[in-house]
C-alpha atoms as a PDB file:
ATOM      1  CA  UNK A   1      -3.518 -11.103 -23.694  1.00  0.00           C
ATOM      2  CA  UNK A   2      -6.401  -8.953 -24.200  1.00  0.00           C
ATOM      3  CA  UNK A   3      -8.613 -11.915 -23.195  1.00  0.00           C
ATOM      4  CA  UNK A   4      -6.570 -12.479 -20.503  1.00  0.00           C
ATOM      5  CA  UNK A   5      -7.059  -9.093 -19.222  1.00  0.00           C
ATOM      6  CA  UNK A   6     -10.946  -9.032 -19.723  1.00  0.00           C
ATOM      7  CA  UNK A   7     -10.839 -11.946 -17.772  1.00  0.00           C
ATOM      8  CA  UNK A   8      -8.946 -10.499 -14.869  1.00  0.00           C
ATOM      9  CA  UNK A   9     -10.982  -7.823 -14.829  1.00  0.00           C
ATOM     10  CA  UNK A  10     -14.395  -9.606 -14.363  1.00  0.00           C
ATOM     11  CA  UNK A  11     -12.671 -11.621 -11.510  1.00  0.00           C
ATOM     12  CA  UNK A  12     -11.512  -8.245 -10.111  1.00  0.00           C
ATOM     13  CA  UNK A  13     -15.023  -6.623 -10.184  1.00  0.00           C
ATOM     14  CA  UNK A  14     -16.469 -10.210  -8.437  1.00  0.00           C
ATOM     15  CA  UNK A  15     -13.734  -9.879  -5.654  1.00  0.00           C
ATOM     16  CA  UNK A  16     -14.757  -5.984  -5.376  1.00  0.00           C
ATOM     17  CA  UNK A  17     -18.211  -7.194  -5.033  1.00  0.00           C
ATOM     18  CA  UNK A  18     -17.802  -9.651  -1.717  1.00  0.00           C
ATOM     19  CA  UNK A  19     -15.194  -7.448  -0.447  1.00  0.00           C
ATOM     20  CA  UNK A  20     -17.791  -4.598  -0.359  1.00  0.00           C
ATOM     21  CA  UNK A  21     -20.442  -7.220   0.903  1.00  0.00           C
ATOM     22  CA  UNK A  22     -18.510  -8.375   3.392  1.00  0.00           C
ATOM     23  CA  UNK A  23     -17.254  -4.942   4.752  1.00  0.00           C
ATOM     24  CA  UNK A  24     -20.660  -3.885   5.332  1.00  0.00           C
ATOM     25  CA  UNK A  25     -22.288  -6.321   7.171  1.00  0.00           C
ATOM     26  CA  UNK A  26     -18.689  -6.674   9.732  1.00  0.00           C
ATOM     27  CA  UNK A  27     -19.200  -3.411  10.014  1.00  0.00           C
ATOM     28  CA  UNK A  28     -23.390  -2.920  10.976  1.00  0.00           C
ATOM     29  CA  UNK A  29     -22.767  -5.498  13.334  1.00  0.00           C
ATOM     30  CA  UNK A  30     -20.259  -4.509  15.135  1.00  0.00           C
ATOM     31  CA  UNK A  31     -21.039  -3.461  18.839  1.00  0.00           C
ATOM     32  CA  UNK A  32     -21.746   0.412  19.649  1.00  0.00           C
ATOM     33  CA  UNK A  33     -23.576   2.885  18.559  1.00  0.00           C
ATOM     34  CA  UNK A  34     -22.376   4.991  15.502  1.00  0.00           C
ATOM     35  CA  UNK A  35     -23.746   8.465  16.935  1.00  0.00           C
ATOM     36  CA  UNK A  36     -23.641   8.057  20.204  1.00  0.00           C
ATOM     37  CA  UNK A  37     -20.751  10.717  20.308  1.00  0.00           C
ATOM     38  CA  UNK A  38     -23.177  12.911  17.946  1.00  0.00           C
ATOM     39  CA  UNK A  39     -26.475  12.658  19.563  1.00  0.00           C
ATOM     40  CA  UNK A  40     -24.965  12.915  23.284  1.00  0.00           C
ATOM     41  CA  UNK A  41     -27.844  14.212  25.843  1.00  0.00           C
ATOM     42  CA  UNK A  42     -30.050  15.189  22.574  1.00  0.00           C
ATOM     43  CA  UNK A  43     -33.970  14.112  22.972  1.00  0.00           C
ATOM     44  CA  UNK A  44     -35.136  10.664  21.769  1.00  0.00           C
ATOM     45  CA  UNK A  45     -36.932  12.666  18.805  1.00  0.00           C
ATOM     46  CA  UNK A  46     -34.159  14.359  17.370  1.00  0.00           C
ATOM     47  CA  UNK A  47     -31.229  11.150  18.319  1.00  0.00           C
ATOM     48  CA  UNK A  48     -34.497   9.442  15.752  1.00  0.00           C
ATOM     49  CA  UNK A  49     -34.009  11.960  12.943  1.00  0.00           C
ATOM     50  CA  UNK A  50     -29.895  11.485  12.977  1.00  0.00           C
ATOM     51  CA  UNK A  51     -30.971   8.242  12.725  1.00  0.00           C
ATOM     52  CA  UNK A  52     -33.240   8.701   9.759  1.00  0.00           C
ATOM     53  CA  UNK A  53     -31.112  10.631   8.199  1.00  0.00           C
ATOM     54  CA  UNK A  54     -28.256   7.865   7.842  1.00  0.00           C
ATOM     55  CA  UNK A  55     -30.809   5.085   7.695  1.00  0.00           C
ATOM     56  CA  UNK A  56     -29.854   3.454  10.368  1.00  0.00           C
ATOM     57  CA  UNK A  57     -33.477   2.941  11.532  1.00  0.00           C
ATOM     58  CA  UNK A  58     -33.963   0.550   8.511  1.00  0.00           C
ATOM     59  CA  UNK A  59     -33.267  -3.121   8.150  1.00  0.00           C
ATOM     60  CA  UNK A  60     -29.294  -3.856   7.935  1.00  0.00           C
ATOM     61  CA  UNK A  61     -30.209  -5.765   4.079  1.00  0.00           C
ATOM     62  CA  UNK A  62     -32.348  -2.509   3.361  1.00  0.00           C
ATOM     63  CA  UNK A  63     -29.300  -0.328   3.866  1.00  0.00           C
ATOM     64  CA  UNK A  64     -26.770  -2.726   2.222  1.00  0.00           C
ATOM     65  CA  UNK A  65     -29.252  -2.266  -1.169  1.00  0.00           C
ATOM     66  CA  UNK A  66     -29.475   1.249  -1.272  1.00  0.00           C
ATOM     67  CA  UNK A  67     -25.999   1.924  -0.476  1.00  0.00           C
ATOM     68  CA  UNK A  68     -24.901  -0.677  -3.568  1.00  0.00           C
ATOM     69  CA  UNK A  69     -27.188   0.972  -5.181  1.00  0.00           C
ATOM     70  CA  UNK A  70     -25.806   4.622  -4.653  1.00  0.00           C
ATOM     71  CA  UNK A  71     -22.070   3.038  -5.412  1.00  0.00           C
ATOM     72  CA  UNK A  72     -22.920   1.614  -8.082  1.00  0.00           C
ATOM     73  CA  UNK A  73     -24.977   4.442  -9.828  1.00  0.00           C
ATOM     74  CA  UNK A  74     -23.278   7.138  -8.754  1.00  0.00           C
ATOM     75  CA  UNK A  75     -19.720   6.099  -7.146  1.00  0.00           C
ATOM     76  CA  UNK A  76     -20.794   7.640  -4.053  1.00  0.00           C
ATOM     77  CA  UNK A  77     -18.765   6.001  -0.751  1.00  0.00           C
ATOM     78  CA  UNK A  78     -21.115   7.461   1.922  1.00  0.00           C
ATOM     79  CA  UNK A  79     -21.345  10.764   4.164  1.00  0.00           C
ATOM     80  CA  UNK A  80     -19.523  10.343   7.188  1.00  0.00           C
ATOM     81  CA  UNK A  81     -21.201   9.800  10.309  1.00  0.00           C
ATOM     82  CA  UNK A  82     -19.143  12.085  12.685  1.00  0.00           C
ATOM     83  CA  UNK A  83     -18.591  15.020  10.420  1.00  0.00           C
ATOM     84  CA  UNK A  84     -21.420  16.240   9.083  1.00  0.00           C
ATOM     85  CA  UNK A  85     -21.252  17.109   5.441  1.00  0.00           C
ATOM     86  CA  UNK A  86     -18.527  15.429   4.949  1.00  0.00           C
ATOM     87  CA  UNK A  87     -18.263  12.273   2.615  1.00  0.00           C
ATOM     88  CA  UNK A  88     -15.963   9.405   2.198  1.00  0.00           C
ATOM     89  CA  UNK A  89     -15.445  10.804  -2.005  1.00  0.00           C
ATOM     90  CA  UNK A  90     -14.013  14.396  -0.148  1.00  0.00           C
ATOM     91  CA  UNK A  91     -11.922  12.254   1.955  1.00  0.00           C
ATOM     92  CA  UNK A  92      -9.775  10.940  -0.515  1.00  0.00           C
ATOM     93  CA  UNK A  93      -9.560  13.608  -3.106  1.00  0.00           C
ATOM     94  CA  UNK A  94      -8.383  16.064  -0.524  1.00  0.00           C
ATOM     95  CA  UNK A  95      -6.310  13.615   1.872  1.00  0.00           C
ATOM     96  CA  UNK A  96      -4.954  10.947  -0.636  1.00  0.00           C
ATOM     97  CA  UNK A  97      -2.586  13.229  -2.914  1.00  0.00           C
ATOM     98  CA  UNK A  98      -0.743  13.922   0.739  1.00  0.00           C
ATOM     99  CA  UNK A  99      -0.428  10.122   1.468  1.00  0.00           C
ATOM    100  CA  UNK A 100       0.457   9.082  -2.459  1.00  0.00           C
ATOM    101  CA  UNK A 101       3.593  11.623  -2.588  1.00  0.00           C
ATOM    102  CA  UNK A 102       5.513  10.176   0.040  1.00  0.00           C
ATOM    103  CA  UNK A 103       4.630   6.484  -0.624  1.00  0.00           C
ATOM    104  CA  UNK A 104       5.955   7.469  -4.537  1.00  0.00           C
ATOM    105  CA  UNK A 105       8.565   8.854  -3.347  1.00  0.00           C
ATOM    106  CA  UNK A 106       9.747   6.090  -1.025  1.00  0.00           C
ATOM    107  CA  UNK A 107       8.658   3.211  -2.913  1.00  0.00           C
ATOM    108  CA  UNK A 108      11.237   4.674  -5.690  1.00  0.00           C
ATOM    109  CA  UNK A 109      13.481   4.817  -2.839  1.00  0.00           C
ATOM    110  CA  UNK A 110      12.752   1.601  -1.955  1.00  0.00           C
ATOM    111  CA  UNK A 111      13.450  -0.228  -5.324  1.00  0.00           C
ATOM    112  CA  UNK A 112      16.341   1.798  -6.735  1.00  0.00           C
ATOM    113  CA  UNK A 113      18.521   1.336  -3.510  1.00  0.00           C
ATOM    114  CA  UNK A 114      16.768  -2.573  -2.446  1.00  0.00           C
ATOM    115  CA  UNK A 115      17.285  -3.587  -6.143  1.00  0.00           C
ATOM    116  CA  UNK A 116      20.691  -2.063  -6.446  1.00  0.00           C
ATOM    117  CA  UNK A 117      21.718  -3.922  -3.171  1.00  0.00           C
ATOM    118  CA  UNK A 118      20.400  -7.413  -3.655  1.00  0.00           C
ATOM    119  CA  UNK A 119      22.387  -7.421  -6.982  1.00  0.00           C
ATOM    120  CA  UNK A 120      26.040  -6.065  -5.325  1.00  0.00           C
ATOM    121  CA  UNK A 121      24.790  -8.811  -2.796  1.00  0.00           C
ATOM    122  CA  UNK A 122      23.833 -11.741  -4.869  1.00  0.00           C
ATOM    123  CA  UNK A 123      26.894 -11.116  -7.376  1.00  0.00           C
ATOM    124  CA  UNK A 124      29.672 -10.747  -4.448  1.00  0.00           C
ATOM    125  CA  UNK A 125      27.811 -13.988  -2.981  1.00  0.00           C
ATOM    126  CA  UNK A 126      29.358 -15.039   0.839  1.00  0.00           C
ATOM    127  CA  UNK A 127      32.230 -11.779   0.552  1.00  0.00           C
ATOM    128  CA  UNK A 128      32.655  -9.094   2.899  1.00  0.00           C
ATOM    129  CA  UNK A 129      30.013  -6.822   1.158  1.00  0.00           C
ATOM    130  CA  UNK A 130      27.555  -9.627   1.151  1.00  0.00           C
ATOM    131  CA  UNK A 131      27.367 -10.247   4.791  1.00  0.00           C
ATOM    132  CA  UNK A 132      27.392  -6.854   5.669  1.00  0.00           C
ATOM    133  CA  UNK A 133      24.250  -6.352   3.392  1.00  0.00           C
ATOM    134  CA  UNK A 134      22.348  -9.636   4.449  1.00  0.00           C
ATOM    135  CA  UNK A 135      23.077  -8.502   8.335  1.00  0.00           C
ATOM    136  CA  UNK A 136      21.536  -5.236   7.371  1.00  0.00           C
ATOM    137  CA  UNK A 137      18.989  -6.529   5.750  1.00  0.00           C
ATOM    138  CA  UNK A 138      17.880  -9.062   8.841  1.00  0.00           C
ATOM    139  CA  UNK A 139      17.848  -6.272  11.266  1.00  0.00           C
ATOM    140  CA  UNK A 140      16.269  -4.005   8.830  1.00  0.00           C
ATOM    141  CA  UNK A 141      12.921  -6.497   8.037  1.00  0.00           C
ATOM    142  CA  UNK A 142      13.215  -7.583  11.867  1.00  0.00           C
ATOM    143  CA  UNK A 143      12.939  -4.042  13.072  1.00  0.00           C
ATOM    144  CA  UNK A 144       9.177  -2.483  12.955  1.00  0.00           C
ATOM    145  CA  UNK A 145       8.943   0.525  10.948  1.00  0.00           C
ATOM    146  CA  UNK A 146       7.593   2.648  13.869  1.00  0.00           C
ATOM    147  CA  UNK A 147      10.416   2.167  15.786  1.00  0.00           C
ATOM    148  CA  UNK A 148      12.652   3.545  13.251  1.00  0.00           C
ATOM    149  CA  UNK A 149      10.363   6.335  13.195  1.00  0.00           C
ATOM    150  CA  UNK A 150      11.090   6.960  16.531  1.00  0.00           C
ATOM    151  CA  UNK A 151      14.862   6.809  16.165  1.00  0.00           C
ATOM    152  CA  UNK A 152      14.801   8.974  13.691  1.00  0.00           C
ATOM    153  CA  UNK A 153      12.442  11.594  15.193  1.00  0.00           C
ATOM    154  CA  UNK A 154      14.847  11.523  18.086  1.00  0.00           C
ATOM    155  CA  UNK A 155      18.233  11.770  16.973  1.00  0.00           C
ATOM    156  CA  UNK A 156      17.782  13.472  13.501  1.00  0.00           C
ATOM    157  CA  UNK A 157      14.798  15.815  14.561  1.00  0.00           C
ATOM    158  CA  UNK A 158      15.350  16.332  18.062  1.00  0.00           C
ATOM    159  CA  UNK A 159      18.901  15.910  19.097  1.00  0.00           C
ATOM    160  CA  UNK A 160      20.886  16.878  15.805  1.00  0.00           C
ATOM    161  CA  UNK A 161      18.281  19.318  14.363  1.00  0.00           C
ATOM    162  CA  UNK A 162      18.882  17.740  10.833  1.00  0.00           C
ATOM    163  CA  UNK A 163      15.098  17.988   9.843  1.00  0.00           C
ATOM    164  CA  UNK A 164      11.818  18.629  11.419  1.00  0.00           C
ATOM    165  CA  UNK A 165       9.633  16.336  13.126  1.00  0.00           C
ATOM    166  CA  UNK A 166       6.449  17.651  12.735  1.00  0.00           C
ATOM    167  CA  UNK A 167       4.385  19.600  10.072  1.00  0.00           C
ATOM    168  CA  UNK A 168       3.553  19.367   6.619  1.00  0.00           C
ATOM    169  CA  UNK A 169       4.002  21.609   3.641  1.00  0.00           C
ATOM    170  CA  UNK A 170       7.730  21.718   2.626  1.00  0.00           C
ATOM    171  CA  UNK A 171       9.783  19.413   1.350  1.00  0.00           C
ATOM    172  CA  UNK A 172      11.921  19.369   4.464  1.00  0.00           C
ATOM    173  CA  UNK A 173       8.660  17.814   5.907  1.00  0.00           C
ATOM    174  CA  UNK A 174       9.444  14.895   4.033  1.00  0.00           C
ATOM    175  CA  UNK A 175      12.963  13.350   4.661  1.00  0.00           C
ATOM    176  CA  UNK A 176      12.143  11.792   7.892  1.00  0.00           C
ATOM    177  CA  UNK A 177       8.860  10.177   7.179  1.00  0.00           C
ATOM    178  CA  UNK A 178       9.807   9.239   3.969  1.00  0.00           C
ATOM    179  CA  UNK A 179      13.091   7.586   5.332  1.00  0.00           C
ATOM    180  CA  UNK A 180      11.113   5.469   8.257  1.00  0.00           C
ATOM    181  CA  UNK A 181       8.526   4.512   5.589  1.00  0.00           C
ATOM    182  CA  UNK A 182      11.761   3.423   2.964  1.00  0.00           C
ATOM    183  CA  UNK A 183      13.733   1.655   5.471  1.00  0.00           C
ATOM    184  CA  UNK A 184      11.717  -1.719   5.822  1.00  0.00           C
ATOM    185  CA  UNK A 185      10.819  -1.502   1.698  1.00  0.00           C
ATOM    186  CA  UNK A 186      14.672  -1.160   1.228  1.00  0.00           C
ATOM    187  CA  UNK A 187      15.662  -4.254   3.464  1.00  0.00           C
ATOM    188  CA  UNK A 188      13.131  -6.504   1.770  1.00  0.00           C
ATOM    189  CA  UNK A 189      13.562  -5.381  -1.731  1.00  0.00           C
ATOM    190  CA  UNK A 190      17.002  -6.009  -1.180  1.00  0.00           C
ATOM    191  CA  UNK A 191      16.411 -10.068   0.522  1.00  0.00           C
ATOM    192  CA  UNK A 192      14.413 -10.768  -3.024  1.00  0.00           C
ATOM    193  CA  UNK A 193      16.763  -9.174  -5.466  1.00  0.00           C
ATOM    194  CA  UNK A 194      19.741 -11.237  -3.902  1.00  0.00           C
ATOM    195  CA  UNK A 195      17.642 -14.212  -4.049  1.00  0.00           C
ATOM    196  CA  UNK A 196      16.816 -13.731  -7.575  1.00  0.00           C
ATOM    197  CA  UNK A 197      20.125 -12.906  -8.462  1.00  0.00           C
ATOM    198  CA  UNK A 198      21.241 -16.157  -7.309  1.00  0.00           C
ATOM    199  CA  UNK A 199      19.393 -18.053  -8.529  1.00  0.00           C
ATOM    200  CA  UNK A 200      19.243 -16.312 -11.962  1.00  0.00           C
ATOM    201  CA  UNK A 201      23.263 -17.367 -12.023  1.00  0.00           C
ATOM    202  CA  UNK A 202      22.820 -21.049 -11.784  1.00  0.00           C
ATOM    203  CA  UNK A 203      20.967 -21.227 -14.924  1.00  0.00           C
ATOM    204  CA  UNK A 204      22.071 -21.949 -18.156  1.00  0.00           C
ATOM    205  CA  UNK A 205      21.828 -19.388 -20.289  1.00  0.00           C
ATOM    206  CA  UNK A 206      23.999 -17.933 -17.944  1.00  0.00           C
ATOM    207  CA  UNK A 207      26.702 -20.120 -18.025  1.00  0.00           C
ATOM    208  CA  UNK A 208      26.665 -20.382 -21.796  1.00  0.00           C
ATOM    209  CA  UNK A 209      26.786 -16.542 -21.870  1.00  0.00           C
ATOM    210  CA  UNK A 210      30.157 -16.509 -20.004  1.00  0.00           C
ATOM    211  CA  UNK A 211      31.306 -19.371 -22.088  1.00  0.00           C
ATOM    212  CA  UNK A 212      30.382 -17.416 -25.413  1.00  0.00           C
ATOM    213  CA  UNK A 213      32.979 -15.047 -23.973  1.00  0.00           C
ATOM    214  CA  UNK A 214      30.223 -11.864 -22.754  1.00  0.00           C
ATOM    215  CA  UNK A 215      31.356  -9.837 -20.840  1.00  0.00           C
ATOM    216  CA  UNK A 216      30.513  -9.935 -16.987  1.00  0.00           C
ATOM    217  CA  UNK A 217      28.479  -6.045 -17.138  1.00  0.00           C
ATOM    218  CA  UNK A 218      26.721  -7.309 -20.477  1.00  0.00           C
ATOM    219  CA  UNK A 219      25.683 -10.405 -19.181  1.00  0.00           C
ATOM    220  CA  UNK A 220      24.677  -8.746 -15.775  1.00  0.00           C
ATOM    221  CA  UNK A 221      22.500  -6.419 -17.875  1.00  0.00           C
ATOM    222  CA  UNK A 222      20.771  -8.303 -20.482  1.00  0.00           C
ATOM    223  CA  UNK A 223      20.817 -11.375 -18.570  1.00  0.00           C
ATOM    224  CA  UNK A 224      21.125 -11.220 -14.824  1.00  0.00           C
ATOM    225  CA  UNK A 225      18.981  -8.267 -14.180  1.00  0.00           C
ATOM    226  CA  UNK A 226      15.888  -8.595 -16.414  1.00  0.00           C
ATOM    227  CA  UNK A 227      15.078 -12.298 -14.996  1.00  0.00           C
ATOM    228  CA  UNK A 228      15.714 -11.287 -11.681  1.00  0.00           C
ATOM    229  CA  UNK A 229      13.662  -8.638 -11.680  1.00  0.00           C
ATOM    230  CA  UNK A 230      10.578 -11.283 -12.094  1.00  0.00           C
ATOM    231  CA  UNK A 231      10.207 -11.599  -7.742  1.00  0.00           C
ATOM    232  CA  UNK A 232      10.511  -7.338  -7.644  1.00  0.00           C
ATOM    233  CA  UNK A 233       7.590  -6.828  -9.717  1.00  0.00           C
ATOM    234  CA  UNK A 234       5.283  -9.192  -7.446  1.00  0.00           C
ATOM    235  CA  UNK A 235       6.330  -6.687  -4.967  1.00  0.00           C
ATOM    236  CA  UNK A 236       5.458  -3.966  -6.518  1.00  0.00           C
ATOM    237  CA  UNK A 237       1.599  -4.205  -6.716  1.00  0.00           C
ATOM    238  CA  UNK A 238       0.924  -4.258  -2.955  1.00  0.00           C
ATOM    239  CA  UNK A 239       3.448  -2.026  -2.759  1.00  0.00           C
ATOM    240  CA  UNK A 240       1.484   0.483  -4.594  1.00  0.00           C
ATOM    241  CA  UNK A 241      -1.800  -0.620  -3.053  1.00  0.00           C
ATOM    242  CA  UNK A 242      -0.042   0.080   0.233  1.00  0.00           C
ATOM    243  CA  UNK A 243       0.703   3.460  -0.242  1.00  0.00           C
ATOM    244  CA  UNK A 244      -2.670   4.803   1.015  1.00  0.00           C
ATOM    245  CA  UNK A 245      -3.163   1.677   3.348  1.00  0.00           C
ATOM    246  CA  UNK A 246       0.392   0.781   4.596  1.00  0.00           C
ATOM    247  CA  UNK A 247       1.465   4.240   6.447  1.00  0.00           C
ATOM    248  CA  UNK A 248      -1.494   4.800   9.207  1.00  0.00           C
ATOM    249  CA  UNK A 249       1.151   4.677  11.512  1.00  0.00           C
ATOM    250  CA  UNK A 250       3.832   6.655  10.101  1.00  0.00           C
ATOM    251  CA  UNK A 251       1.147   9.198   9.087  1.00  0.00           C
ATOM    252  CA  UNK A 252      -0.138   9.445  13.041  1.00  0.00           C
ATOM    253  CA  UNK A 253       3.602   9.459  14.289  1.00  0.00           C
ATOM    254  CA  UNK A 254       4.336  12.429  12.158  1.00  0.00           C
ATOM    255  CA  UNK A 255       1.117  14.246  11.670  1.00  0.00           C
ATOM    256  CA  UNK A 256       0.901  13.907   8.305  1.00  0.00           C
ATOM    257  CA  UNK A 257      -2.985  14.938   7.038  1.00  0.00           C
ATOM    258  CA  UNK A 258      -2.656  12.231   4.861  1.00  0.00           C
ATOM    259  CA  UNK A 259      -5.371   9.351   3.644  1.00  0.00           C
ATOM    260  CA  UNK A 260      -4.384   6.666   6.606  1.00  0.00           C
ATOM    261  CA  UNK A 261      -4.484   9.216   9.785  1.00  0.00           C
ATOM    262  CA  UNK A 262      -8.163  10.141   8.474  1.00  0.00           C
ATOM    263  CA  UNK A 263      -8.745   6.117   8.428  1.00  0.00           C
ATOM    264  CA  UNK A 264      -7.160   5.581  12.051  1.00  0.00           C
ATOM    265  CA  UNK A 265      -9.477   8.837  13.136  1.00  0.00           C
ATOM    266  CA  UNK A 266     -12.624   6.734  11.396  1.00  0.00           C
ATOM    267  CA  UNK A 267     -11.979   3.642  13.603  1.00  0.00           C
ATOM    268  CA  UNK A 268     -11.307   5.230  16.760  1.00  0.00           C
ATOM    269  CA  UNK A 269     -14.617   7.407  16.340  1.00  0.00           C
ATOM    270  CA  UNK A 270     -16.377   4.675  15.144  1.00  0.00           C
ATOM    271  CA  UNK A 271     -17.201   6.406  11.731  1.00  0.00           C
ATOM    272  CA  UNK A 272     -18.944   3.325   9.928  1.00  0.00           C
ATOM    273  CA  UNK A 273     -19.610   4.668   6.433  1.00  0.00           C
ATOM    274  CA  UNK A 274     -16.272   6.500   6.652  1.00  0.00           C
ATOM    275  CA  UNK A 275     -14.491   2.976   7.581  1.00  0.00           C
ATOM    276  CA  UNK A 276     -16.240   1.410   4.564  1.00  0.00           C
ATOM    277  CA  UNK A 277     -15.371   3.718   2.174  1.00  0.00           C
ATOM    278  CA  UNK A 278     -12.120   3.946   2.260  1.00  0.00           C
ATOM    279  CA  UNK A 279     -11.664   0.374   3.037  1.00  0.00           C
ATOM    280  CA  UNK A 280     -13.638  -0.175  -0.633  1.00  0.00           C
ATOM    281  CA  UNK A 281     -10.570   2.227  -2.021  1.00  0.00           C
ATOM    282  CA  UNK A 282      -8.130   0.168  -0.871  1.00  0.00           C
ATOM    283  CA  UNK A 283      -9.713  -2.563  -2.613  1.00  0.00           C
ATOM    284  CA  UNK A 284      -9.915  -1.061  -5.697  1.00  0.00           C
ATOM    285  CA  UNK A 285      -6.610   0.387  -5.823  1.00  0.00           C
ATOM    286  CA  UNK A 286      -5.206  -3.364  -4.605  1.00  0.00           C
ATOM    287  CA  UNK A 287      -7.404  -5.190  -7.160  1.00  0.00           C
ATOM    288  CA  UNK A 288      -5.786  -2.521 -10.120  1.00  0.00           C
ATOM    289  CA  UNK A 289      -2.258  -2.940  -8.784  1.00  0.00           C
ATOM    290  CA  UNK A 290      -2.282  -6.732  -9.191  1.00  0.00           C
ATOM    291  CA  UNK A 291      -3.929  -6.401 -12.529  1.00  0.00           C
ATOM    292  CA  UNK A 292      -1.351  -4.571 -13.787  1.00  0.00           C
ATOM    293  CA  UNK A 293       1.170  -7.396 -12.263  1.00  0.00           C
ATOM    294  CA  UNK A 294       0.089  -9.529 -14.381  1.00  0.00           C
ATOM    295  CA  UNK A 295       0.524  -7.446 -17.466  1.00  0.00           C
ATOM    296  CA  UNK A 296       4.017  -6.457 -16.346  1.00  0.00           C
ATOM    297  CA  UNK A 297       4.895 -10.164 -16.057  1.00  0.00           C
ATOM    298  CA  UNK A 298       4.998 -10.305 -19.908  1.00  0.00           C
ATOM    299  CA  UNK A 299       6.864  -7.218 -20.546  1.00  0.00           C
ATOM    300  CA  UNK A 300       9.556  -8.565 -17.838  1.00  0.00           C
ATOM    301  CA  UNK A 301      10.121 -12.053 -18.966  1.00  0.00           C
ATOM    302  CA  UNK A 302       9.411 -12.436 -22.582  1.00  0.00           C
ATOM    303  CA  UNK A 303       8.593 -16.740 -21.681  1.00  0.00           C
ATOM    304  CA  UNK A 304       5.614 -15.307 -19.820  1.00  0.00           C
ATOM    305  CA  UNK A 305       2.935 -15.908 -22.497  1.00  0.00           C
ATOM    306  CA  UNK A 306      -0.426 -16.136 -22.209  1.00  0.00           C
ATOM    307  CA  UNK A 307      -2.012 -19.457 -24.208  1.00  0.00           C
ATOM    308  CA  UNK A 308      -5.188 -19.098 -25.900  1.00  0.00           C
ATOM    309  CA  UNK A 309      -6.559 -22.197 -23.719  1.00  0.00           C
END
């Protein structure tokens, strides 16, 4: 295992690398100008020293090597372009805490309530409660998450005065976005677990449980849940990852100063070190997530193993 994870990690810090790579050369040539909002009517000898300043009067491969070189020495992201004094490292240690307690908070909505679902489902299999759950479930996924949003900006924040719809600070500032970012989670959480679960009691193990005479809540326990639980932790990784990346949206919608209405902001003003910074975040916080994956796999499902070749 430990090799295993060594090795992981080595292919995590190559992917890192071209993602980086990549990232920066999309982004120096993409059309506009960076600081042509900054500059605006300023004379050609001061619009040169902005310039200077963020080296953009250098050679795109000279500024790709002296930026690697500042990440990699010092772990610096980049000052941002539009805001002056203001780096990409500030960003997310002021903004990210914001973003990361409601995507906790929902993604432990999300996997109590989806997990807890798909199993009622998957055990009650083609009864009432099932196809009321897989109908919910279908409208749920097929419904975008913005749109709930919407709904329930209208009728819980505007019409029945249940919960506010804008502001941050207090925890009543969390129930609605943290319900329209739970809702979608929920619904496919829920698709997967009943999946699993069927599938889980075809095998068998199973079978020779209930023949052994175990009882149907022990056998749902040590049994039924554990190995179904295999297609929930895949989900989980991304899910993490997405808690920064996934809620630029939701975050805009309910303005939440939170790490993915900074990133929208950084697009929309063209912000190029800003955009690559965070976007190498992401990355790292994706590449982490499906690390650890892996090493849940194991502690899941105890015929995961790992062979020395």
């Amino acid at each position: 295992m430990f090799r295993f994870i060594i090795r992981r990690i080595i292919y995590s810090l190559i992917t890192l690398f071209l993602i980086v790579t990549a990232t920066f050369f999309l982004i120096a040539g993409a059309p506009g100008d960076p600081i042509a909002s900054k500059v605006g009517q300023m004379p050609e000898k001061a619009q040169n020293v902005i310039k200077a300043k963020y080296g953009l009067d250098k050679p795109v491969v000279q500024r790709y090597a002296v930026y690697m070189r500042d990440l990699i020495t010092t772990g610096d992201f980049g000052e941002s372009i539009i805001y002056t004094g203001q780096s990409a490292n500030d960003v997310i240690k002021k903004n990210a805490p914001i973003s990361a307690k409601i995507g906790i908070i929902a993604i432990a909505l999300q996997i109590s309530i989806g997990v807890s679902l798909g199993l009622v489902s998957g055990l009650n299999r083609e009864k009432l409660g099932d196809h009321i759950i897989r109908v919910s479930v279908v409208l749920a996924i097929c419904i975008p998450s913005f749109v709930f949003a919407a709904l329930l900006q209208y009728f819980i924040g505007f019409k029945w005065k249940l919960a506010p719809v804008f502001g941050w600070g207090e925890l009543k500032h969390y129930i609605l976005p943290v319900a329209a970012y739970a809702i979608g989670g929920i619904a496919s959480y829920t698709k997967y677990m009943r999946s699993s679960t069927i599938s889980v009691l075809s095998e068998d193990y199973i079978i020779t449980a209930k023949a052994k005479g175990c009882k149907q809540g022990r056998v749902v326990r040590k049994h039924v849940l554990r190995n179904s639980m295999i297609p929930i932790v895949t989900m989980i990784g991304p899910a993490v990852a997405g808690i920064f990346a996934g809620s630029f949206i939701l975050e805009k919608m309910f303005s939440i100063p939170g790490l993915g209405n900074y990133y929208v902001k950084a697009v929309s003003n063209s912000d190029y070190t800003m955009i690559i910074g965070l976007t190498i975040f992401f990355a790292i916080l994706y590449t982490i997530a499906l690390i650890l994956v892996d090493i849940l796999y194991g502690i899941v499902d105890p015929r995961i193993r790992i062979s020395k070749s």
